[in-house]
PDB file of N, CA and C in Angstrom:
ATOM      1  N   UNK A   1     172.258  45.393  85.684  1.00  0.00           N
ATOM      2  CA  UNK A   1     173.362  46.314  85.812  1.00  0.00           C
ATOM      3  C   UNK A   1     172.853  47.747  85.920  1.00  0.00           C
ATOM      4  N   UNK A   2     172.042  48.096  85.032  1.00  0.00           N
ATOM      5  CA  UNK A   2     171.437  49.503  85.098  1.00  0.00           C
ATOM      6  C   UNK A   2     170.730  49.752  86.468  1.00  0.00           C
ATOM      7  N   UNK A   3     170.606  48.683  87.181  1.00  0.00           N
ATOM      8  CA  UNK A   3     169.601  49.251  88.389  1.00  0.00           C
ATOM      9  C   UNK A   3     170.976  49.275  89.401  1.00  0.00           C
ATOM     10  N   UNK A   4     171.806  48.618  89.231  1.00  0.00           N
ATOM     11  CA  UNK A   4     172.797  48.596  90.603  1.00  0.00           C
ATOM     12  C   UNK A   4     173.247  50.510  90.243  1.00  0.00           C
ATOM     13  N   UNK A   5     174.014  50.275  88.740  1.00  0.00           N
ATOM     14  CA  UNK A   5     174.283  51.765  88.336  1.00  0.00           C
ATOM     15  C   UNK A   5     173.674  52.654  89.215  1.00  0.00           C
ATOM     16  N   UNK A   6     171.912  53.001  89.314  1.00  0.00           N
ATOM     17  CA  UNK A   6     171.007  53.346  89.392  1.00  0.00           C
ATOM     18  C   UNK A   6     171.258  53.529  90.986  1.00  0.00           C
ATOM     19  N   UNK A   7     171.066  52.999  91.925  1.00  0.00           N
ATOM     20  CA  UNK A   7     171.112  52.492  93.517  1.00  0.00           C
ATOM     21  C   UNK A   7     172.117  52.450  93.973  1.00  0.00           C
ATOM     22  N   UNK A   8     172.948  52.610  93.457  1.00  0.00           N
ATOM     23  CA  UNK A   8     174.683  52.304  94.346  1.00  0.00           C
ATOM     24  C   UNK A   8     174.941  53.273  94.044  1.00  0.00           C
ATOM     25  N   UNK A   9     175.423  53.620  92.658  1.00  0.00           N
ATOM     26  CA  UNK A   9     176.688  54.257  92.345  1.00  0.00           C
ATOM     27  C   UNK A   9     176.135  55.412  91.912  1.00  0.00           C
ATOM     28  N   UNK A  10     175.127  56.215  91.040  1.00  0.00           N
ATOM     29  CA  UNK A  10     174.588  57.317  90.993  1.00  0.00           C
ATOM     30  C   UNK A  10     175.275  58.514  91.243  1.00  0.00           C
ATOM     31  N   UNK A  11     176.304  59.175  90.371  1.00  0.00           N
ATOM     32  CA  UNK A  11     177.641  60.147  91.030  1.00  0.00           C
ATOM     33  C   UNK A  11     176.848  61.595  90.640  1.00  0.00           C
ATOM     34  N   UNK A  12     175.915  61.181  89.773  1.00  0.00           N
ATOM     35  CA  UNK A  12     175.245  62.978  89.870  1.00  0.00           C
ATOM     36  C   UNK A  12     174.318  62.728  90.239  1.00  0.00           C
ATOM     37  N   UNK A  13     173.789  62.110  91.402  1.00  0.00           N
ATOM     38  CA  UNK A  13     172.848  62.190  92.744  1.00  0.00           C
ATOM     39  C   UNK A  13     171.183  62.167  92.045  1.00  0.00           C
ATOM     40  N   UNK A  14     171.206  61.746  91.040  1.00  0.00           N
ATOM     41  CA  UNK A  14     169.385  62.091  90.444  1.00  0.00           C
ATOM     42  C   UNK A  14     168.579  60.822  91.363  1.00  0.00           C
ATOM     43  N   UNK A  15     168.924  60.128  91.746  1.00  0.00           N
ATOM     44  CA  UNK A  15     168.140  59.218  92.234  1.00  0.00           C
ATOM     45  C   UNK A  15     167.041  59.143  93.359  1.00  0.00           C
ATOM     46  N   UNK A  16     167.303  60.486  93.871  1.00  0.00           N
ATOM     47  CA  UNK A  16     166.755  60.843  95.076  1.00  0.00           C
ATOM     48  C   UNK A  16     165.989  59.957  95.888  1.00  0.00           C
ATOM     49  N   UNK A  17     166.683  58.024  96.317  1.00  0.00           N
ATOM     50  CA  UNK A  17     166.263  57.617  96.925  1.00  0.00           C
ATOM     51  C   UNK A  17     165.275  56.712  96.495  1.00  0.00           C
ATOM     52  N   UNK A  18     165.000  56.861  95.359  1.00  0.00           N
ATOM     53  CA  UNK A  18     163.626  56.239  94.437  1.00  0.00           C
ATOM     54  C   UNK A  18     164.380  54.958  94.048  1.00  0.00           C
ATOM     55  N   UNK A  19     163.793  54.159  94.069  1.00  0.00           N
ATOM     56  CA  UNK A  19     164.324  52.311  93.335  1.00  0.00           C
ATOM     57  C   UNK A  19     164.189  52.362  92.158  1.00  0.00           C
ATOM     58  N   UNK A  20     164.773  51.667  91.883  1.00  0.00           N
ATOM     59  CA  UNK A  20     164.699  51.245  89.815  1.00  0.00           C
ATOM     60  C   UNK A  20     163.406  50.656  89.658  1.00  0.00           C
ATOM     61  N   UNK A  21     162.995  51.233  88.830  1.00  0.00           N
ATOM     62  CA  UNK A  21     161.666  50.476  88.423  1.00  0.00           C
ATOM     63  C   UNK A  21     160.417  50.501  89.442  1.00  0.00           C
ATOM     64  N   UNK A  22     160.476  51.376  90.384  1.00  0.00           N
ATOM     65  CA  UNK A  22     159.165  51.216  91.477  1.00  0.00           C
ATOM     66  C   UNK A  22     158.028  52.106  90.758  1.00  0.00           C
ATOM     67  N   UNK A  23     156.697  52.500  91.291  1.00  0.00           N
ATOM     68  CA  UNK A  23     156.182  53.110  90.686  1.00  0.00           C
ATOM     69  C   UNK A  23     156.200  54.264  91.237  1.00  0.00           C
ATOM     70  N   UNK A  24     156.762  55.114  91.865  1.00  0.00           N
ATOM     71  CA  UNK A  24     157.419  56.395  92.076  1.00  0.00           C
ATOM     72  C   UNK A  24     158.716  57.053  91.143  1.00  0.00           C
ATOM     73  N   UNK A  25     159.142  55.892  90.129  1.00  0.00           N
ATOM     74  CA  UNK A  25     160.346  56.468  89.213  1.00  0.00           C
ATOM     75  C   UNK A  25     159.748  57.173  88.156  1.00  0.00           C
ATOM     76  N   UNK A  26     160.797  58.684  88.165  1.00  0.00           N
ATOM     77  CA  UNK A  26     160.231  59.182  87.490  1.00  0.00           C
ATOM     78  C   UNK A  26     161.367  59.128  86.039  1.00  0.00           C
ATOM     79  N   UNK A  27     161.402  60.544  84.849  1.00  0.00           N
ATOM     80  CA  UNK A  27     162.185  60.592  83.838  1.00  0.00           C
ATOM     81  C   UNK A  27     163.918  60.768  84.096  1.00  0.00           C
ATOM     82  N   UNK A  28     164.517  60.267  85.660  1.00  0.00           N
ATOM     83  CA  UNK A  28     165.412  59.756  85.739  1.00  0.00           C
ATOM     84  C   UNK A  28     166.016  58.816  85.757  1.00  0.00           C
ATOM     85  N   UNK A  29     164.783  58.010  85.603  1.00  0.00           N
ATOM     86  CA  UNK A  29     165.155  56.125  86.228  1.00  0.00           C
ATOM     87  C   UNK A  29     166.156  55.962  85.150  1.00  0.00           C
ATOM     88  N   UNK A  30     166.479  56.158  83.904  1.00  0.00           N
ATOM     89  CA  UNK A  30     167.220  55.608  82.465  1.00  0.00           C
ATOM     90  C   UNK A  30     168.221  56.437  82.744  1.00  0.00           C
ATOM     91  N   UNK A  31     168.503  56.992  83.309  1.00  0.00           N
ATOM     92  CA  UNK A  31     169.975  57.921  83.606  1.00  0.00           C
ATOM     93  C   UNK A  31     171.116  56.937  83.254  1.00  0.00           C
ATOM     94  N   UNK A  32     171.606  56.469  83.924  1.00  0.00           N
ATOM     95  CA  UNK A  32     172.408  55.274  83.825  1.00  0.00           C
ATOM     96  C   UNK A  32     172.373  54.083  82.401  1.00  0.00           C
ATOM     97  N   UNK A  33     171.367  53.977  82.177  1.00  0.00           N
ATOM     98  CA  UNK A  33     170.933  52.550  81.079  1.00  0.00           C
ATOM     99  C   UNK A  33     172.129  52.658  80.279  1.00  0.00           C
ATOM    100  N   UNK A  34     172.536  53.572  79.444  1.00  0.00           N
ATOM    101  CA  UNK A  34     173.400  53.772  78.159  1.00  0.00           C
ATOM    102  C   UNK A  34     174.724  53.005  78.983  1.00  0.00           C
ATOM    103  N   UNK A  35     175.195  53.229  80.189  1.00  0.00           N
ATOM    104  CA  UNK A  35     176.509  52.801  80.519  1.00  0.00           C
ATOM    105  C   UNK A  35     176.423  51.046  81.035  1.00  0.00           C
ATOM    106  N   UNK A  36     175.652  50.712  81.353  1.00  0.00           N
ATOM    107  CA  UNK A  36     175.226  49.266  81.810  1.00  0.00           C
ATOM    108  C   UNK A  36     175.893  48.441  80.304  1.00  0.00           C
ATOM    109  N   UNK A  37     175.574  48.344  79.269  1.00  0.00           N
ATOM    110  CA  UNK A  37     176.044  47.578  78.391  1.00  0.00           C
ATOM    111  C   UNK A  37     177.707  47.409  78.576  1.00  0.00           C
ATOM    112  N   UNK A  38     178.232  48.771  78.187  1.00  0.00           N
ATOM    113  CA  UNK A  38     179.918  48.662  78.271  1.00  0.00           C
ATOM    114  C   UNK A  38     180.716  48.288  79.443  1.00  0.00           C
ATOM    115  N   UNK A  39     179.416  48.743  80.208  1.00  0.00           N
ATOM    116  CA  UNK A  39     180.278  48.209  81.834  1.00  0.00           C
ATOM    117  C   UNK A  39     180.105  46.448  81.970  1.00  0.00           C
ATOM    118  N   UNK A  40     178.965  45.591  81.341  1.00  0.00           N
ATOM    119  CA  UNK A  40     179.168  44.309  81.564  1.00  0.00           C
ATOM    120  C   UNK A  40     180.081  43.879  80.529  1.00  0.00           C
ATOM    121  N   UNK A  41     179.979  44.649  79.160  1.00  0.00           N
ATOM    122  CA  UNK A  41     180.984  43.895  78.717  1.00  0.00           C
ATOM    123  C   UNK A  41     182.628  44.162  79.237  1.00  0.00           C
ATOM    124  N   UNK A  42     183.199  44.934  79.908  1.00  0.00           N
ATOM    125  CA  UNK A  42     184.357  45.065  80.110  1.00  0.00           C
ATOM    126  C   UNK A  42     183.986  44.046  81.134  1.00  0.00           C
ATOM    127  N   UNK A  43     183.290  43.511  82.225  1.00  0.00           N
ATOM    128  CA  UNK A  43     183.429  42.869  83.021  1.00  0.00           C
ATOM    129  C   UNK A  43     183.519  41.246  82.423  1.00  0.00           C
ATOM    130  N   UNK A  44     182.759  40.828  81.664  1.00  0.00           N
ATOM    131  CA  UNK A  44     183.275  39.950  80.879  1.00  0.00           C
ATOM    132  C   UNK A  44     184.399  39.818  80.022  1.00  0.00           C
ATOM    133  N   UNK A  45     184.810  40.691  79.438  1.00  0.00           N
ATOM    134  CA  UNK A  45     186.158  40.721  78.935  1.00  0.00           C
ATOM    135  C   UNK A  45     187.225  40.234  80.390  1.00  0.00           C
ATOM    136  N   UNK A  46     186.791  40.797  81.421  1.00  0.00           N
ATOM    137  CA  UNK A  46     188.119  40.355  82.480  1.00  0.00           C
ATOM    138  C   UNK A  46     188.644  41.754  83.009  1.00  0.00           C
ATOM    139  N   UNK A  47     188.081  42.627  82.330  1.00  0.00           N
ATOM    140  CA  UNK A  47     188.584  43.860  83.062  1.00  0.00           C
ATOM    141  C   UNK A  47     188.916  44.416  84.802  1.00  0.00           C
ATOM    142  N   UNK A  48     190.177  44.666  85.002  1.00  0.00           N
ATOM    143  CA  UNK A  48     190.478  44.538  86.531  1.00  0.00           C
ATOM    144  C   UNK A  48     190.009  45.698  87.113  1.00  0.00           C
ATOM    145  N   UNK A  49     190.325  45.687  88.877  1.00  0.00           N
ATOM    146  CA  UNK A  49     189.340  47.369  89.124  1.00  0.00           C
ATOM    147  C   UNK A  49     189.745  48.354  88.623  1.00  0.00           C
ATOM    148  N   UNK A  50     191.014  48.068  88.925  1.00  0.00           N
ATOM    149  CA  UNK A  50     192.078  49.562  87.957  1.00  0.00           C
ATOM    150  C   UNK A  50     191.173  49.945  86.698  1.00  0.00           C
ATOM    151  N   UNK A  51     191.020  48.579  86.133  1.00  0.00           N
ATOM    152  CA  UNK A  51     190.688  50.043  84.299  1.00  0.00           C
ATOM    153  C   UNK A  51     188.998  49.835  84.581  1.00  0.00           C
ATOM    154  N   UNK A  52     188.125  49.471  85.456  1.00  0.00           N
ATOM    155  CA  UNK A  52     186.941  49.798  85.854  1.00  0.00           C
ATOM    156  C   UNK A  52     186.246  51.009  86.282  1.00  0.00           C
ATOM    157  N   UNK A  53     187.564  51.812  87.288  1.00  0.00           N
ATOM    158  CA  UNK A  53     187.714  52.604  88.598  1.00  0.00           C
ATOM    159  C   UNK A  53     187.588  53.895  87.021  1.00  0.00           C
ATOM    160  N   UNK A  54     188.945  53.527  86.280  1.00  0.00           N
ATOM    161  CA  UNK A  54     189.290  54.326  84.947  1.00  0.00           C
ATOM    162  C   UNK A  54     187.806  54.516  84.292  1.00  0.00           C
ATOM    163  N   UNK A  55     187.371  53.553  84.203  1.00  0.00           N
ATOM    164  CA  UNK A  55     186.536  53.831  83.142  1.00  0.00           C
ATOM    165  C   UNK A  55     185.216  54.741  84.090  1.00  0.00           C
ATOM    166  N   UNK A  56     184.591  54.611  85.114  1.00  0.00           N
ATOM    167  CA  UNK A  56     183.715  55.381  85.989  1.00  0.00           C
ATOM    168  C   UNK A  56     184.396  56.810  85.839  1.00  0.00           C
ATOM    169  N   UNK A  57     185.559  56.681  86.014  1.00  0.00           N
ATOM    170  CA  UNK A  57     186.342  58.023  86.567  1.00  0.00           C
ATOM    171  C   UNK A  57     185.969  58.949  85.107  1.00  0.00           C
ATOM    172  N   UNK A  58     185.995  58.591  83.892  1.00  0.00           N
ATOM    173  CA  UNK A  58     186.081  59.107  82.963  1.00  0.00           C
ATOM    174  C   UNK A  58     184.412  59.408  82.721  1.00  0.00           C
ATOM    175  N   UNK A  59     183.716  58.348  82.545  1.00  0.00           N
ATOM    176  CA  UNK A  59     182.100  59.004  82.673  1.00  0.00           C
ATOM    177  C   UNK A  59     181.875  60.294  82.996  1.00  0.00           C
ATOM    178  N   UNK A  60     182.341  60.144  84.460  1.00  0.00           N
ATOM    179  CA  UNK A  60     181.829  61.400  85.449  1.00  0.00           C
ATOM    180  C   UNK A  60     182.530  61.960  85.931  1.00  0.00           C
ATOM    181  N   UNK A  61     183.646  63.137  84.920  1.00  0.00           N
ATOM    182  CA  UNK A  61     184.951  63.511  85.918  1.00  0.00           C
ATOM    183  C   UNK A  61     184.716  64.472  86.870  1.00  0.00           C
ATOM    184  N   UNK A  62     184.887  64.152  88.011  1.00  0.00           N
ATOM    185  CA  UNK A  62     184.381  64.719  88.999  1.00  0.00           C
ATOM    186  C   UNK A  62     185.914  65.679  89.498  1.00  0.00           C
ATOM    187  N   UNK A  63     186.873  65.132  89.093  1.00  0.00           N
ATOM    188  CA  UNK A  63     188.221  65.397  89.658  1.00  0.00           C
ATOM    189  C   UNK A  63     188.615  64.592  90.936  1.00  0.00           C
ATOM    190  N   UNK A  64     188.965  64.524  92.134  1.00  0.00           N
ATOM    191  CA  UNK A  64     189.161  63.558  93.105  1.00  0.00           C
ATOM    192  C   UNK A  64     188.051  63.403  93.911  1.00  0.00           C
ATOM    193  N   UNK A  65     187.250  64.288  93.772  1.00  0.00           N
ATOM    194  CA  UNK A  65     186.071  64.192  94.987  1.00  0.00           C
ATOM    195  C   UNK A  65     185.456  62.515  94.474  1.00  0.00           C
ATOM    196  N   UNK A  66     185.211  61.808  93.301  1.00  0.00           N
ATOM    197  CA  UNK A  66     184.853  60.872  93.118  1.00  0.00           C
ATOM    198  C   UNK A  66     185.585  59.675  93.166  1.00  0.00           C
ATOM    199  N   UNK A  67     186.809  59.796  93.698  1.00  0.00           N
ATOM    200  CA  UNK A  67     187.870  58.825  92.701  1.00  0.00           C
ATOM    201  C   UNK A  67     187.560  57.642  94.186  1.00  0.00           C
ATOM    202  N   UNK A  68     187.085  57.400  95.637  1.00  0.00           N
ATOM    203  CA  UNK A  68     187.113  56.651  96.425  1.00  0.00           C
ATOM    204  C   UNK A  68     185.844  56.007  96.038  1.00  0.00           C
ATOM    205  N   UNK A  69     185.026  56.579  95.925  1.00  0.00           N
ATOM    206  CA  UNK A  69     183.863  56.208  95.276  1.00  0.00           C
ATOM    207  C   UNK A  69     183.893  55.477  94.428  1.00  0.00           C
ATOM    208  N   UNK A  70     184.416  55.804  92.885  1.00  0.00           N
ATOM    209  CA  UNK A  70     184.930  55.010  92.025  1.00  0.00           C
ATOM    210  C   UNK A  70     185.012  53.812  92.492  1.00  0.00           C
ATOM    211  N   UNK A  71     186.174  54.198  92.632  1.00  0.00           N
ATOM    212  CA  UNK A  71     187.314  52.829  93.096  1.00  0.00           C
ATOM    213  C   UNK A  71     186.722  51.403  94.012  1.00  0.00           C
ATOM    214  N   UNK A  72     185.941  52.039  94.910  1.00  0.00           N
ATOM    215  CA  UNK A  72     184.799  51.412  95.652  1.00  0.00           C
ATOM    216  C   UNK A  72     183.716  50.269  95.212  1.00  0.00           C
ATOM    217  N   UNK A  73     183.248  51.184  94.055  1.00  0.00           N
ATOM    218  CA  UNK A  73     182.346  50.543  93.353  1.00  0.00           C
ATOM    219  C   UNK A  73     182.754  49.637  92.217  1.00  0.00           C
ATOM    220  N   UNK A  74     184.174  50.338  91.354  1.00  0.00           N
ATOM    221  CA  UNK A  74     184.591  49.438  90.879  1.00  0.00           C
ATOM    222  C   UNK A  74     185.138  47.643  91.432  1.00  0.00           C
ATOM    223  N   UNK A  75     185.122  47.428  92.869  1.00  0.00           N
ATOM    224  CA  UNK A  75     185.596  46.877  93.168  1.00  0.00           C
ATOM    225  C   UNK A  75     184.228  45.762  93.719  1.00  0.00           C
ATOM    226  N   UNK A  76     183.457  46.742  93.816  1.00  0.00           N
ATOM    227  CA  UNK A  76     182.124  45.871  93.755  1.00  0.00           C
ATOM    228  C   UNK A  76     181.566  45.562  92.396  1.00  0.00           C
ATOM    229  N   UNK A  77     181.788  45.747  91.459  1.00  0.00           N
ATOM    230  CA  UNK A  77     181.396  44.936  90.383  1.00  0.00           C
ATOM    231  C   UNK A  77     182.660  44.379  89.666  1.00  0.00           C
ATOM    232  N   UNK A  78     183.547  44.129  90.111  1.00  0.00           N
ATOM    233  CA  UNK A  78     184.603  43.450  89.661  1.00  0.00           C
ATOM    234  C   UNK A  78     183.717  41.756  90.835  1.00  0.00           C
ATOM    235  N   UNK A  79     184.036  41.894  91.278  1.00  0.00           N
ATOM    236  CA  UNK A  79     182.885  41.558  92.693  1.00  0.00           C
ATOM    237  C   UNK A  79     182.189  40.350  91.919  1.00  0.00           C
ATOM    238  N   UNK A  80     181.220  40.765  91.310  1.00  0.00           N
ATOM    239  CA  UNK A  80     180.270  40.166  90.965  1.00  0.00           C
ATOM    240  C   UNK A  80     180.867  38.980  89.772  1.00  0.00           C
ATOM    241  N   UNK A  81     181.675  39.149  89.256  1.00  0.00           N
ATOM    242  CA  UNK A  81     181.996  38.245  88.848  1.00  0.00           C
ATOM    243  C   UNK A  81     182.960  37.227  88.416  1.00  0.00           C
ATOM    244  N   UNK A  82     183.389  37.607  90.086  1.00  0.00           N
ATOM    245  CA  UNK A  82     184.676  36.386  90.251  1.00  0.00           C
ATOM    246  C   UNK A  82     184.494  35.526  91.240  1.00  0.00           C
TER     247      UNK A  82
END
């Protein structure tokens, strides 16, 4: 989960293109890690995109510039496990 976080979805852009875990990552690669836990467990709980989209949206309030994005991605890890 932390690497998709990491490669997909990345809303304050630190990733600059670098893979999770390659040996070019530098003291950004863990950016993401802390949110990977709560995000699989809401996905196991059953959580729909709506309160997924919610819960990204709130991480990183971007105001609307993020909310397609969100929503996007929420819908790709709703995705994964249905």
């Amino acid at each position: 989960m932390a690497k998709l976080l990491w490669e997909e979805w990345d809303p304050i852009g630190v990733n600059h293109g670098i893979k999770y875990g390659s040996k070019d990552e530098d003291a950004w690669t863990d950016e993401y890690d802390q949110y990977a836990k709560k995000i699989v467990t809401m996905l196991l709980e059953g959580a729909d995109s709506h309160k997924m989209m919610t819960h990204l949206d709130r991480l990183f309030d971007r105001g609307n510039s993020g909310a397609d994005a969100n929503k996007e991605f929420a819908d790709r890890l709703i995705g994964l496990v249905s």
